[in-house]
N, C-alpha and C. Protein backbone atom coordinates (compact mmCIF):
# COMPACT_ATOMS: atom_id res chain seq x y z
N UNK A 1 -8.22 4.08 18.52
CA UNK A 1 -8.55 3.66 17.15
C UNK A 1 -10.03 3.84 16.82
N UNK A 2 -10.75 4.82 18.06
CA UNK A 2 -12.25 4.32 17.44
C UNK A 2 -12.57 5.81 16.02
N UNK A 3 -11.68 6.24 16.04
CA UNK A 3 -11.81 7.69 15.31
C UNK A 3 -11.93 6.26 13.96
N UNK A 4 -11.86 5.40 13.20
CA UNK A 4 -11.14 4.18 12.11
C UNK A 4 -12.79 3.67 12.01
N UNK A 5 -13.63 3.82 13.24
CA UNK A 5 -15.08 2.80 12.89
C UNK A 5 -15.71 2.93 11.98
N UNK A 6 -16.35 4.73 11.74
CA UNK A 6 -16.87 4.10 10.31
C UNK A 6 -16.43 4.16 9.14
N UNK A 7 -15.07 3.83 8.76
CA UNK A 7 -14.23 3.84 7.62
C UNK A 7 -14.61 2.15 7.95
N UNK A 8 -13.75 1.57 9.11
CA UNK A 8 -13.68 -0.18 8.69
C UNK A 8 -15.20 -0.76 8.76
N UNK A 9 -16.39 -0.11 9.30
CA UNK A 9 -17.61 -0.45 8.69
C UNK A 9 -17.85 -0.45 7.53
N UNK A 10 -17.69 0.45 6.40
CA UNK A 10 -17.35 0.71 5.38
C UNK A 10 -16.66 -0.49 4.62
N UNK A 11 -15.38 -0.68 5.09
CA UNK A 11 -14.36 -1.50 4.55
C UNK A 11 -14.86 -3.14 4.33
N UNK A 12 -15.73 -3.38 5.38
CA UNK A 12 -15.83 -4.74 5.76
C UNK A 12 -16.77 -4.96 4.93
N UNK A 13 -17.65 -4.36 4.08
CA UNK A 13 -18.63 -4.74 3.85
C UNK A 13 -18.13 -4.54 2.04
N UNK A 14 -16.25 -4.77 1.93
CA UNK A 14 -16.55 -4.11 0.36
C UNK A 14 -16.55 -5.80 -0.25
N UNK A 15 -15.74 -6.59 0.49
CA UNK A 15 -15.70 -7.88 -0.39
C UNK A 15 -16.86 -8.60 -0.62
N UNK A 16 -18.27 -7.78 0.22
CA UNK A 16 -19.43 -8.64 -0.09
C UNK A 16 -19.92 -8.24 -1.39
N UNK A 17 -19.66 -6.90 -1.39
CA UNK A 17 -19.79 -6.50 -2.98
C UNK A 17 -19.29 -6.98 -4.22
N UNK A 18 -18.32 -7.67 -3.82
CA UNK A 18 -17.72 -7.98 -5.10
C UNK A 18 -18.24 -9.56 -5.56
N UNK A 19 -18.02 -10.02 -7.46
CA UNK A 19 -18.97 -11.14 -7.66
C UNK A 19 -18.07 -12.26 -7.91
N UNK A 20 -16.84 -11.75 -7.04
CA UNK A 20 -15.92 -12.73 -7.54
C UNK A 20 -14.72 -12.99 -6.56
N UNK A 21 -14.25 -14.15 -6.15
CA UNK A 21 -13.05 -14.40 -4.53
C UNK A 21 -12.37 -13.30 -5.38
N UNK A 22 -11.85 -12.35 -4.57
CA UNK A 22 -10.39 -11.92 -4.44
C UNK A 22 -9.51 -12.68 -4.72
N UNK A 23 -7.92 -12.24 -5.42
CA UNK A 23 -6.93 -12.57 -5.84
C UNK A 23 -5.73 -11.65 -5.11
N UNK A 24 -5.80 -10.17 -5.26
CA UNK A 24 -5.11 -9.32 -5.40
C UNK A 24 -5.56 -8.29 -3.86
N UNK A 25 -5.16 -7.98 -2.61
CA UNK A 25 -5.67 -7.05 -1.69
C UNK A 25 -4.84 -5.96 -1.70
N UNK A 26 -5.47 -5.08 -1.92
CA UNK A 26 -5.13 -3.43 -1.90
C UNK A 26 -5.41 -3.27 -0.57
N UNK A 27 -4.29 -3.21 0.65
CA UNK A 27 -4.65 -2.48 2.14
C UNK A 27 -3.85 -1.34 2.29
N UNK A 28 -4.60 -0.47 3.16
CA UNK A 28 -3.38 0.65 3.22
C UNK A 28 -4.18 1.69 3.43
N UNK A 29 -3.85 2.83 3.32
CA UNK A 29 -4.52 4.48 3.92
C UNK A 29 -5.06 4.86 2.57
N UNK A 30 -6.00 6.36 2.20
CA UNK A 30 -6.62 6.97 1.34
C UNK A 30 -6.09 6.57 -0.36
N UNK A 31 -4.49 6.57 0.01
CA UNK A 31 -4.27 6.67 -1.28
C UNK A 31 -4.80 5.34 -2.17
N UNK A 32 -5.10 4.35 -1.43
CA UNK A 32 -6.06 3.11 -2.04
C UNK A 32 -7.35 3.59 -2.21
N UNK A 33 -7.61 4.14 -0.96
CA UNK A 33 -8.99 4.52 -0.50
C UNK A 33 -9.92 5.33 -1.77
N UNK A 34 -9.04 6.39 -2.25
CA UNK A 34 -9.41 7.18 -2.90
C UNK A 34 -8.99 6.87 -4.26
N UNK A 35 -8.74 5.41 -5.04
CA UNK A 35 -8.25 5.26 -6.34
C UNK A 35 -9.57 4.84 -6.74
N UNK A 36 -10.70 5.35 -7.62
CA UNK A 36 -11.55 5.37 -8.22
C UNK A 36 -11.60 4.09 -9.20
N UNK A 37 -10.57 3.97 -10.13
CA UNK A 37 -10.55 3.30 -10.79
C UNK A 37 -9.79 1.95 -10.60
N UNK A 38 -9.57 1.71 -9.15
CA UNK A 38 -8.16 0.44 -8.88
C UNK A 38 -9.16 -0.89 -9.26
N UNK A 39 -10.47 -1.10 -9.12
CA UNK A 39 -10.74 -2.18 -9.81
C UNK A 39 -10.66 -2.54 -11.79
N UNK A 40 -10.67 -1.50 -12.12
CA UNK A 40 -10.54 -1.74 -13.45
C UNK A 40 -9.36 -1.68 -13.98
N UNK A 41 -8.32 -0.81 -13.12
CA UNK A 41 -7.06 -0.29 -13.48
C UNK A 41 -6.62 -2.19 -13.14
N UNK A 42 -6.64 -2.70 -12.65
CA UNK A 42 -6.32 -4.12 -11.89
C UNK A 42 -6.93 -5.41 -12.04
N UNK A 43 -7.90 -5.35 -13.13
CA UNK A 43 -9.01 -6.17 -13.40
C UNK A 43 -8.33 -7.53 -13.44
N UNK A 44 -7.45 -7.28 -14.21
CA UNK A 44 -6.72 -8.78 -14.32
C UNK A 44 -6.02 -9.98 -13.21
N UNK A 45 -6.60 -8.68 -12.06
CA UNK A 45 -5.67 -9.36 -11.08
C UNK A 45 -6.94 -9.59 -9.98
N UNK A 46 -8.13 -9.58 -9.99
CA UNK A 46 -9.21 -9.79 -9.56
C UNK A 46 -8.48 -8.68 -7.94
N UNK A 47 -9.01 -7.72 -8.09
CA UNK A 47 -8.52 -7.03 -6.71
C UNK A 47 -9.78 -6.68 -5.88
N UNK A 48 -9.25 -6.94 -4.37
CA UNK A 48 -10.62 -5.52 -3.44
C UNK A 48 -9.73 -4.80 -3.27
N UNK A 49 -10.69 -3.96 -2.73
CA UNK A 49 -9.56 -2.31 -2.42
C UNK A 49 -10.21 -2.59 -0.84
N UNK A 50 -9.18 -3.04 0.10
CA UNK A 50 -9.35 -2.97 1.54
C UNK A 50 -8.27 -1.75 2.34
N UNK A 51 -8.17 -0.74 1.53
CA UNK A 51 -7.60 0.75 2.28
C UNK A 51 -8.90 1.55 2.91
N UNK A 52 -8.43 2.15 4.10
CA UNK A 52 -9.32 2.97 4.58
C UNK A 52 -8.61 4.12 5.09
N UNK A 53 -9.55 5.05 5.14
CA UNK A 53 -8.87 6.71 5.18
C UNK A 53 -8.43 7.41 6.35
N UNK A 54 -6.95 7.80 6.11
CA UNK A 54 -6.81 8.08 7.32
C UNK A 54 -5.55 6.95 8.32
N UNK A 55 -5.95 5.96 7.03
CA UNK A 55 -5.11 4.85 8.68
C UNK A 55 -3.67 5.10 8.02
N UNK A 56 -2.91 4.32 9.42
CA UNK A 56 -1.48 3.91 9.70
C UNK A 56 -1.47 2.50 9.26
N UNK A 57 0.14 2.24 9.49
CA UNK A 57 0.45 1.18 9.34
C UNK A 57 -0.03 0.10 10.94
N UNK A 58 -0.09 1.07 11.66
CA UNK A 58 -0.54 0.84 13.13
C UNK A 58 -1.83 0.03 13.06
N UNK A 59 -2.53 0.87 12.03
CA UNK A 59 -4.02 1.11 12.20
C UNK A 59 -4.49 -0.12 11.64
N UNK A 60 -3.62 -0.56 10.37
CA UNK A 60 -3.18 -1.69 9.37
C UNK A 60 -3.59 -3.45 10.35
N UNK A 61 -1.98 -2.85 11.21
CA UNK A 61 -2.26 -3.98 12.04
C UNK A 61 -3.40 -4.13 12.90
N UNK A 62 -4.02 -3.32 13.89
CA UNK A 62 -4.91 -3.05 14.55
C UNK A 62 -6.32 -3.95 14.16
N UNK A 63 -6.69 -3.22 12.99
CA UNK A 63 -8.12 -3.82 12.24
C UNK A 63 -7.86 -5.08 11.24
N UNK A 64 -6.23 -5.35 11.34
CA UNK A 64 -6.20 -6.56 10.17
C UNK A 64 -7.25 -7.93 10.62
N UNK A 65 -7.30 -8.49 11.34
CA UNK A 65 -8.63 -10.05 11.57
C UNK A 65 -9.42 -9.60 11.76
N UNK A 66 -10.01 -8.35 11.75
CA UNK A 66 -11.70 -7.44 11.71
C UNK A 66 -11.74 -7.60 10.11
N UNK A 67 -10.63 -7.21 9.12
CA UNK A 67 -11.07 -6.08 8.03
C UNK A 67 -11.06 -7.63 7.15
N UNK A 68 -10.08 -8.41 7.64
CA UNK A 68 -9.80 -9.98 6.00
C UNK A 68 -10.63 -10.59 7.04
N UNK A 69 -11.91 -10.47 7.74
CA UNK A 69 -12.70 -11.95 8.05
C UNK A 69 -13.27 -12.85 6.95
N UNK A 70 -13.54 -12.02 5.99
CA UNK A 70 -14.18 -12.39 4.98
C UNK A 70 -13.63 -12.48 3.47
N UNK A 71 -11.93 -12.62 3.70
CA UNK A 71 -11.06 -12.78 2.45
C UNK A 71 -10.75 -14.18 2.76
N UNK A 72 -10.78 -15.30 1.60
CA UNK A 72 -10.17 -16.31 1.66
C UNK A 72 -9.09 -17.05 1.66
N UNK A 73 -8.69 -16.68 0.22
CA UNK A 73 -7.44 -17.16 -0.16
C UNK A 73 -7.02 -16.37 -0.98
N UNK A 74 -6.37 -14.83 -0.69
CA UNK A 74 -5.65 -14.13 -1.70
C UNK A 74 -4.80 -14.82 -2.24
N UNK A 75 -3.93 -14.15 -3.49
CA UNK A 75 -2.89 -14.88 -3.82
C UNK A 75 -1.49 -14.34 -3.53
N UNK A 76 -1.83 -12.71 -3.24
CA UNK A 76 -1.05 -11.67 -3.05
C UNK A 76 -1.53 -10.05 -2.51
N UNK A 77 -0.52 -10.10 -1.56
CA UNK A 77 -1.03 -8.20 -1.26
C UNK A 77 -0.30 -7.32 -1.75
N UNK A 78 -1.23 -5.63 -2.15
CA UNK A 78 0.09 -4.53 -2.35
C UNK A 78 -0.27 -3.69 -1.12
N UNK A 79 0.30 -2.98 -0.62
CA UNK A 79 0.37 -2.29 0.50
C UNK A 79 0.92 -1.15 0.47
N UNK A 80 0.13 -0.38 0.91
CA UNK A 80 0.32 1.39 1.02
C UNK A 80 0.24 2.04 1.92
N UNK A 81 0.91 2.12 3.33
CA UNK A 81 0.52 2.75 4.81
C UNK A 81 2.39 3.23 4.81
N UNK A 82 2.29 4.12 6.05
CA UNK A 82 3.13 4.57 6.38
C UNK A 82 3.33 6.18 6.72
N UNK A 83 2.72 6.47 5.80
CA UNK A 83 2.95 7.98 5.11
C UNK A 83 1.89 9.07 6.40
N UNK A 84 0.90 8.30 6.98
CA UNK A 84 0.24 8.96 8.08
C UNK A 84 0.96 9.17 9.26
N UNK A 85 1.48 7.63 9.46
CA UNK A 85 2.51 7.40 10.80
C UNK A 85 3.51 8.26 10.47
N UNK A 86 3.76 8.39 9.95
CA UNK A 86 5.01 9.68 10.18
C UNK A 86 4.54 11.16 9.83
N UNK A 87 3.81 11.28 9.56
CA UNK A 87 2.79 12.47 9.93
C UNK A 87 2.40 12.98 11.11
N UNK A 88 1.93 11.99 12.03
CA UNK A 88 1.89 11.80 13.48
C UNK A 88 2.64 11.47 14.60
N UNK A 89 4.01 12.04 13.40
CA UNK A 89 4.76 11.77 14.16
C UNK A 89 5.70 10.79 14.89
N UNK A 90 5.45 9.49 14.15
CA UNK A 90 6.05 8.83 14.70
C UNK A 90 7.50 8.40 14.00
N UNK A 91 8.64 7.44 14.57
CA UNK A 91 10.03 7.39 14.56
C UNK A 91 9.73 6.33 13.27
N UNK A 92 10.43 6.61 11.95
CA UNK A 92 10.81 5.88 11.15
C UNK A 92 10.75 4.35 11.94
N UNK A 93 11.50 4.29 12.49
CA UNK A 93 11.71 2.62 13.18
C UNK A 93 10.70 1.85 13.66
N UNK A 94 9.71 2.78 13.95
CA UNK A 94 8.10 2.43 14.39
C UNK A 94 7.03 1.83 13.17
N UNK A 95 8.07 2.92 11.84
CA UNK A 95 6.87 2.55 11.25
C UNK A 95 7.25 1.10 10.40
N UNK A 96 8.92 0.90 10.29
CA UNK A 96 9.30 -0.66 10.39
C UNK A 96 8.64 -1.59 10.94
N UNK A 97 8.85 -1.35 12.39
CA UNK A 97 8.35 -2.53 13.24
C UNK A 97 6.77 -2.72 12.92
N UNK A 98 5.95 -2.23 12.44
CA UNK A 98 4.60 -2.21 12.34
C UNK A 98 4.36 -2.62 11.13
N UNK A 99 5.37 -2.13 10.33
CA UNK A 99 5.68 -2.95 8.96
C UNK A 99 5.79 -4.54 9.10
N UNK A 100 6.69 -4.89 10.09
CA UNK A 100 6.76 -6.23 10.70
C UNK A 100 5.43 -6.87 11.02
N UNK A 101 4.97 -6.58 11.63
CA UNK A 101 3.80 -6.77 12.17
C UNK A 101 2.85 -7.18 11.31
N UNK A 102 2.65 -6.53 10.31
CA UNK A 102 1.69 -6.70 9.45
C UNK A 102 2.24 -7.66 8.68
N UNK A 103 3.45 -7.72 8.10
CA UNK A 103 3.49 -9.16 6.84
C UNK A 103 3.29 -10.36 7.88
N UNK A 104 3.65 -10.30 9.49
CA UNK A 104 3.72 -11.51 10.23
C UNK A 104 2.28 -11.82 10.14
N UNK A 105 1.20 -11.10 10.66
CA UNK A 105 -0.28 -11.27 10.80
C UNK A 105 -0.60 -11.75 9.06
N UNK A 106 -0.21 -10.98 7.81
CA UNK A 106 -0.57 -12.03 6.85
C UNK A 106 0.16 -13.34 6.39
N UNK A 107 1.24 -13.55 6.64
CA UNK A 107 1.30 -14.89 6.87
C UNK A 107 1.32 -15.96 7.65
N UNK A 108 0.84 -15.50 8.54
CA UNK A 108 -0.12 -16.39 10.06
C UNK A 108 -1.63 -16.56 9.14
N UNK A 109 -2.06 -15.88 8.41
CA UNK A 109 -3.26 -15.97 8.12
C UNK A 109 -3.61 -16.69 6.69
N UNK A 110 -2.41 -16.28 5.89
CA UNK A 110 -2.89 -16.66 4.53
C UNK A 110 -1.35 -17.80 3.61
N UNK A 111 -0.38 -17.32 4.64
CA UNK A 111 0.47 -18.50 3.92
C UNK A 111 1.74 -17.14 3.49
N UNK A 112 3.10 -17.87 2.93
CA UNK A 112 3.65 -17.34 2.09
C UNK A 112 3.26 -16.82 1.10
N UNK A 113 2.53 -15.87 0.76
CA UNK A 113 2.14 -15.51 -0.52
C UNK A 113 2.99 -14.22 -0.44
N UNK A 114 3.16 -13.49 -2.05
CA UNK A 114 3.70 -11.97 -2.14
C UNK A 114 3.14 -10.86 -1.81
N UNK A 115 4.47 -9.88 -1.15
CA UNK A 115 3.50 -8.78 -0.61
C UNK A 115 4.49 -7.52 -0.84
N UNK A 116 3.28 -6.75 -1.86
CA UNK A 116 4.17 -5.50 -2.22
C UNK A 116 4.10 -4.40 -1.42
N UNK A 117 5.15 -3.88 -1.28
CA UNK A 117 5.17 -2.61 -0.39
C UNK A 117 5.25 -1.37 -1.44
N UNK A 118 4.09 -0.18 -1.59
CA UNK A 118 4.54 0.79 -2.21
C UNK A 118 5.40 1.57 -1.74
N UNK A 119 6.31 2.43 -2.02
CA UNK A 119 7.16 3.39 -1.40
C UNK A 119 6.12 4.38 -0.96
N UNK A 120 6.89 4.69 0.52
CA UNK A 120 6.00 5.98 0.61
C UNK A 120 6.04 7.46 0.26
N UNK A 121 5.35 8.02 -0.18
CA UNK A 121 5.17 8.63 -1.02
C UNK A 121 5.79 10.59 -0.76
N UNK A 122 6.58 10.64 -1.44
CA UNK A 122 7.13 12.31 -1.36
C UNK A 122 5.67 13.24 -1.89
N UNK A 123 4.81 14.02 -0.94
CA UNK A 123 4.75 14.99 -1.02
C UNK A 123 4.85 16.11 -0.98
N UNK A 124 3.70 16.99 -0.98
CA UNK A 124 4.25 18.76 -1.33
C UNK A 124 3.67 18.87 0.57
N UNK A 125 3.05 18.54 0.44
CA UNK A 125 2.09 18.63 2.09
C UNK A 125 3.61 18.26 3.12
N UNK A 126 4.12 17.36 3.15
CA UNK A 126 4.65 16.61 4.11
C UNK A 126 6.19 17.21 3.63
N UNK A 127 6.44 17.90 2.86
CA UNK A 127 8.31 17.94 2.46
C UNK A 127 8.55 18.30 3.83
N UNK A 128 8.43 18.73 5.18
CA UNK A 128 8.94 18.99 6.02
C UNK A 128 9.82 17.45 6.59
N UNK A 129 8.69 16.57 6.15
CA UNK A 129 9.37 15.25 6.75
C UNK A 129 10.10 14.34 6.22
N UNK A 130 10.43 15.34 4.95
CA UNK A 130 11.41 13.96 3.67
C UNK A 130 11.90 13.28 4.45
N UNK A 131 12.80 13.61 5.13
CA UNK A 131 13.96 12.69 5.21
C UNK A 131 13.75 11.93 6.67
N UNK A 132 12.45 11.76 7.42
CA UNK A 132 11.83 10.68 8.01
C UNK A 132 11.47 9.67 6.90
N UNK A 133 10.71 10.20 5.73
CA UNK A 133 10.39 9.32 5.01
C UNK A 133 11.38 8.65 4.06
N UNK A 134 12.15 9.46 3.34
CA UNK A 134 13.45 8.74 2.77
C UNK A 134 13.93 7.41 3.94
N UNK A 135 13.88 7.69 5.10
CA UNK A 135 14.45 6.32 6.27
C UNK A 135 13.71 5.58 6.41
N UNK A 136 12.68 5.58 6.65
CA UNK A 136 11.53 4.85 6.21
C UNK A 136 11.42 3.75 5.31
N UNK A 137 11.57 4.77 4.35
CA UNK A 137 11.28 3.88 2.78
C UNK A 137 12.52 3.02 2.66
N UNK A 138 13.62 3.16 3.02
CA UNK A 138 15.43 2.63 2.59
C UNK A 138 15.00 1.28 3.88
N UNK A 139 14.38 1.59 5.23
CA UNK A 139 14.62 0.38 6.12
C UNK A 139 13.24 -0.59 5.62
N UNK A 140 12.58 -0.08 4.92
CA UNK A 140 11.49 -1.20 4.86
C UNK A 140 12.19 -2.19 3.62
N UNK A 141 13.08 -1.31 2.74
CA UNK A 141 13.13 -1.86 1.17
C UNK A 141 14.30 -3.11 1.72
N UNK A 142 15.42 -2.32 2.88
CA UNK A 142 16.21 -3.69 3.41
C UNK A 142 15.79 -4.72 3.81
N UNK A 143 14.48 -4.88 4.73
CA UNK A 143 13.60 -5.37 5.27
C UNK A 143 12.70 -6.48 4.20
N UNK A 144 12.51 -5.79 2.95
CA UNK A 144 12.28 -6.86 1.44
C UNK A 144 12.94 -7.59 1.16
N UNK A 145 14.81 -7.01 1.12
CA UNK A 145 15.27 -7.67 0.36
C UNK A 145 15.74 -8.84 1.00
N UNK A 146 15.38 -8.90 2.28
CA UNK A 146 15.94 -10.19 3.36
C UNK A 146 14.72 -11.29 2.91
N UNK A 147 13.51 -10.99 2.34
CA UNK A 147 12.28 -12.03 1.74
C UNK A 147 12.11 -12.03 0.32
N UNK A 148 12.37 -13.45 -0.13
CA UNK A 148 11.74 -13.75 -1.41
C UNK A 148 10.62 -13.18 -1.69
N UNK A 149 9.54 -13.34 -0.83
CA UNK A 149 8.56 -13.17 -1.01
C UNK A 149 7.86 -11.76 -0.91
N UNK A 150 8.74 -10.71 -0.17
CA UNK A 150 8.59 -9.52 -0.20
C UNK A 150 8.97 -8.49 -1.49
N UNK A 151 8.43 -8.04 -1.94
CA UNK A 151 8.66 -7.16 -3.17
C UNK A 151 8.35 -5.23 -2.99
N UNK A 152 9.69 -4.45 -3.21
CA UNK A 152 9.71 -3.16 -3.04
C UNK A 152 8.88 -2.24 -4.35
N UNK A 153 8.41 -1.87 -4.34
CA UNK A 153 7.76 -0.80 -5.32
C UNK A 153 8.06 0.51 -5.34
N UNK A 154 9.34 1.02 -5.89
CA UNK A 154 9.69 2.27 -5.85
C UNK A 154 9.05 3.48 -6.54
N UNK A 155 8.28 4.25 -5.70
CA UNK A 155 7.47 5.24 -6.52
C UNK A 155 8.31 6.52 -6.50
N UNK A 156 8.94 6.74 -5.19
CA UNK A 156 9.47 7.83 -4.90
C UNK A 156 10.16 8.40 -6.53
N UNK A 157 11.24 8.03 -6.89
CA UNK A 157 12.01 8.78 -8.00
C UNK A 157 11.02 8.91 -9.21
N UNK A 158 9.63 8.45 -9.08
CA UNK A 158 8.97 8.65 -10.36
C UNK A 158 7.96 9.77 -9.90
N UNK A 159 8.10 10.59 -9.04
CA UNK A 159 6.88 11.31 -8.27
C UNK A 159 8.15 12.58 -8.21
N UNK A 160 9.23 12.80 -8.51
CA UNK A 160 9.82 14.12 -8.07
C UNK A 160 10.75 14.45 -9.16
N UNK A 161 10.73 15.60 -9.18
CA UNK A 161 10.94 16.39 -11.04
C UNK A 161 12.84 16.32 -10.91
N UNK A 162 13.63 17.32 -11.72
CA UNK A 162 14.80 16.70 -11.98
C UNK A 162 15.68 17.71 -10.59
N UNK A 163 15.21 18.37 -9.91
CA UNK A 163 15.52 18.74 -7.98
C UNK A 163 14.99 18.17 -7.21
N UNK A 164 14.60 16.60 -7.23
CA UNK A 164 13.94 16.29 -6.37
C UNK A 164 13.01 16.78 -5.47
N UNK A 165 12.11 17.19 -5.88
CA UNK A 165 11.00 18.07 -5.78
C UNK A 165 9.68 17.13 -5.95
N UNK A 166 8.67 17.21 -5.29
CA UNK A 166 7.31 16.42 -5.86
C UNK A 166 6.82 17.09 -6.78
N UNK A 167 6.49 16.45 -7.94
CA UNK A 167 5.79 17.11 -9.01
C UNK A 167 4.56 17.95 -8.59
N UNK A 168 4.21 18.73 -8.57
CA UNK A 168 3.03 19.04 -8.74
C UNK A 168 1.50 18.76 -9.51
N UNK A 169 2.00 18.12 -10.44
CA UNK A 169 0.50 17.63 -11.40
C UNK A 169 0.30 16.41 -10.73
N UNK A 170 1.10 15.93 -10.04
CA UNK A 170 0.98 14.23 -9.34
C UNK A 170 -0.14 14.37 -8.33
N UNK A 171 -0.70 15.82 -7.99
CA UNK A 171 -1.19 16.08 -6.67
C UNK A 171 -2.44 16.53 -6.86
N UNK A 172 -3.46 16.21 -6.15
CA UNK A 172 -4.65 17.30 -5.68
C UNK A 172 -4.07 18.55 -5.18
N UNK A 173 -4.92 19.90 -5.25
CA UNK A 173 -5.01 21.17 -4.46
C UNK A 173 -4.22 20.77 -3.46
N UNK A 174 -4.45 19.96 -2.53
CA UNK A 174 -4.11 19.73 -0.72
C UNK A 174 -2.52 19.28 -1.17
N UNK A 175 -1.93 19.09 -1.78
CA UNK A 175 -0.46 18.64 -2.14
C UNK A 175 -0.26 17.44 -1.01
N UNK A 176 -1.40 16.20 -1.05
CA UNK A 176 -1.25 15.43 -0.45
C UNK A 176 -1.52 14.10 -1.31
N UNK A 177 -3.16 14.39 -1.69
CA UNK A 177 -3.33 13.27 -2.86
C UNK A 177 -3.14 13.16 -3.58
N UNK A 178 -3.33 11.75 -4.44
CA UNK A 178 -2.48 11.93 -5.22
C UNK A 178 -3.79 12.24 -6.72
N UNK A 179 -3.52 12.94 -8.04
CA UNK A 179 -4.00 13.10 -8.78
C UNK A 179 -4.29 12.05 -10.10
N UNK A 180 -4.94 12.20 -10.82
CA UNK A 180 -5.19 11.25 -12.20
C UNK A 180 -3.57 10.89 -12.63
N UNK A 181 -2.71 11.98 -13.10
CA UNK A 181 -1.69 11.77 -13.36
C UNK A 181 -0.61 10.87 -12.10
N UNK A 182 -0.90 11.06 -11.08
CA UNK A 182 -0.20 10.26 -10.04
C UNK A 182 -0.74 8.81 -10.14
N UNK A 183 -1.62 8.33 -10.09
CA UNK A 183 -2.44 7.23 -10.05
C UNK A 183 -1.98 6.69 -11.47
N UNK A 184 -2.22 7.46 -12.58
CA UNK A 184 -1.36 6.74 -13.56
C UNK A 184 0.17 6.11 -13.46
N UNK A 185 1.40 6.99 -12.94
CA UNK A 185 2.38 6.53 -12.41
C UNK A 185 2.17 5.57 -11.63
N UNK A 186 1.54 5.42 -10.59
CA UNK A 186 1.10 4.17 -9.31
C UNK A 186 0.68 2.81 -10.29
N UNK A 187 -0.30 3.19 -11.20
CA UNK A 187 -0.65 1.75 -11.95
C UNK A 187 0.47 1.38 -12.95
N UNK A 188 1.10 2.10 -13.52
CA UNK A 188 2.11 1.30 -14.14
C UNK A 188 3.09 0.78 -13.19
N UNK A 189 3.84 0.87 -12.26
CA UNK A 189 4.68 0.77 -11.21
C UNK A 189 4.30 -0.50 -10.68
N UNK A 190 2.66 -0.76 -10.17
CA UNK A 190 2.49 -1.68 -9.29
C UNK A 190 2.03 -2.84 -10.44
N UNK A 191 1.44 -2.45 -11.82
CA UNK A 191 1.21 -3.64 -12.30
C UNK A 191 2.46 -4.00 -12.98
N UNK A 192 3.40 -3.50 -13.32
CA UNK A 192 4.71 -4.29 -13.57
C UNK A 192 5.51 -5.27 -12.75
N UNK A 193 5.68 -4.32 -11.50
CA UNK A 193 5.94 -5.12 -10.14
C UNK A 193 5.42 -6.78 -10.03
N UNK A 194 3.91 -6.61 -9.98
CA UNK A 194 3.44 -7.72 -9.74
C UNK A 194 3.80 -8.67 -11.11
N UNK A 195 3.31 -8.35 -11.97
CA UNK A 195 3.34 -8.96 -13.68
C UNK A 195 4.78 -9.74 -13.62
N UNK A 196 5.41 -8.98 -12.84
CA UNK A 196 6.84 -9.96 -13.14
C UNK A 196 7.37 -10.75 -12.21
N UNK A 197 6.89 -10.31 -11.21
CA UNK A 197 6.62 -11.45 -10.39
C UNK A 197 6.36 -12.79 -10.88
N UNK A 198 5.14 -12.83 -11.14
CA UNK A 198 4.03 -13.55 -12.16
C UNK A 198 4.97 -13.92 -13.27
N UNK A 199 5.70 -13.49 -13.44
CA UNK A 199 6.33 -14.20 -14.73
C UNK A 199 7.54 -14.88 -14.07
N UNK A 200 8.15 -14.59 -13.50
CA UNK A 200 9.30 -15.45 -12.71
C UNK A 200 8.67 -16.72 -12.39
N UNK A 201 7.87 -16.69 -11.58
CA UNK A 201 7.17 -18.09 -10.92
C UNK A 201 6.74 -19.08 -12.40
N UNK A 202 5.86 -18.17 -13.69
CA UNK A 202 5.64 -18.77 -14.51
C UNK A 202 6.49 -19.81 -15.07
N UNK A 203 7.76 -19.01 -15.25
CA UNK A 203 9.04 -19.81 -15.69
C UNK A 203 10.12 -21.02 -14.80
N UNK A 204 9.77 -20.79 -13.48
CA UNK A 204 10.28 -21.29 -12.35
C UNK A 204 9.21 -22.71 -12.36
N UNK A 205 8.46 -22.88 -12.65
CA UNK A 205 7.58 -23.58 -12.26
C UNK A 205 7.04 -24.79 -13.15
C-alpha cells in the first residue's frame, strides 16, 4: 500500500481545509478524486471529498482510521471504490467482502448512519471486464438491500446508450474518467438518492 502515501498525505490534510464540520464524506478512488466541482455540486450537504487516486476498496479499508482521524460526526457517506479492484484483477466476491469491511469499520466508528454505494461504473477502458463488474455491482446492491441503512445508487443504466454500450461523451480521451457530462449524471443520481433519503426520515420523524 505504500504506492497510496502521497495521495493519503494529501487526503488527510483536506478536512483541515475546510471552514466547516463535515456532514456528507465522499470516499472512494479518482472518480471523487477528480470531481472539481463536488463541493459546490453538494454544498447543501456540507461535503469533504476524502477519495484518493488510484485506490481500491481494499485500499478504502486499509487507510480508513489514518484518512477519518480528523472527521467527527458525519451524518452520512457516498462511496465510490471497486472499479480498480477489479481491474487488478481481483474476484467480484473480494470486492464484496471488502465492501463488508468498510461499512463495518464505519459503523464501529461513527454509528448507524447512511451509506451510499455508487454503482460501479461501465467503461470504455475496462468493457473487457463487464461482466466482473455487472457481479459486482448485483452482489453489493443485495448486500444494501439486507440494510436500512444502506442505500444503492444505480449509475450503470444511465452511463450506457440504447446497446448497452458506455456512452462516450460520459468519458475523458482515456475512456476511463469520467467527463463534465458524466459528473453531471453522477450529481443528479447521488443528490436525489440522498435528498430522499432525507425526506423519508423527515416524515418518519
Amino acid at each position: 500500500m505504500i504506492w497510496y502515501e502521497e495521495e493519503v498525505q494529501r487526503v488527510e490534510k483536506e478536512r483541515s481545509r475546510l471552514p466547516y464540520e463535515p456532514e456528507t464524506v465522499f470516499y472512494g478512488s479518482s472518480s471523487f478524486t477528480l470531481w472539481r466541482d463536488l463541493y459546490e455540486d453538494f454544498a447543501d450537504l456540507r461535503p469533504v471529498n476524502l477519495g484518493f487516486g488510484g485506490s481500491t476498496l481494499a485500499a478504502c479499508v486499509w487507510f480508513f482510521e489514518r484518512i477519518m482521524a480528523s472527521v467527527r460526526d458525519p451524518k452520512r457517506f457516498v462511496i465510490y471504490a471497486g472499479d480498480n479492484d477489479l481491474g487488478d484483477g481481483r474476484h467480484p466476491t473480494e470486492v464484496l467482502l471488502f465492501y463488508r469491511q468498510l461499512t463495518g469499520l464505519i459503523r464501529e466508528r461513527f454509528g448507524d448512519i447512511p451509506c451510499f454505494f455508487v454503482s460501479i461504473k461501465p467503461s470504455l477502458q475496462r468493457w473487457d471486464i463487464i461482466e466482473s463488474i455487472r457481479t459486482a455491482n448485483e452482489l453489493i446492491r443485495e448486500e444494501a438491500e439486507k440494510d436500512p441503512q444502506q442505500h444503492y445508487i444505480d449509475i450503470f443504466p444511465l452511463m450506457v446508450n440504447y446497446q448497452g454500450y458506455p456512452r462516450k461523451s460520459l468519458f475523458e480521451a482515456d475512456g476511463l474518467h469520467l467527463s463534465a457530462d458524466g459528473y453531471a449524471i453522477w450529481r443528479k443520481a447521488i443528490s436525489e438518492s440522498v435528498h430522499n433519503v432525507l425526506e423519508t426520515v423527515q416524515k418518519t420523524s
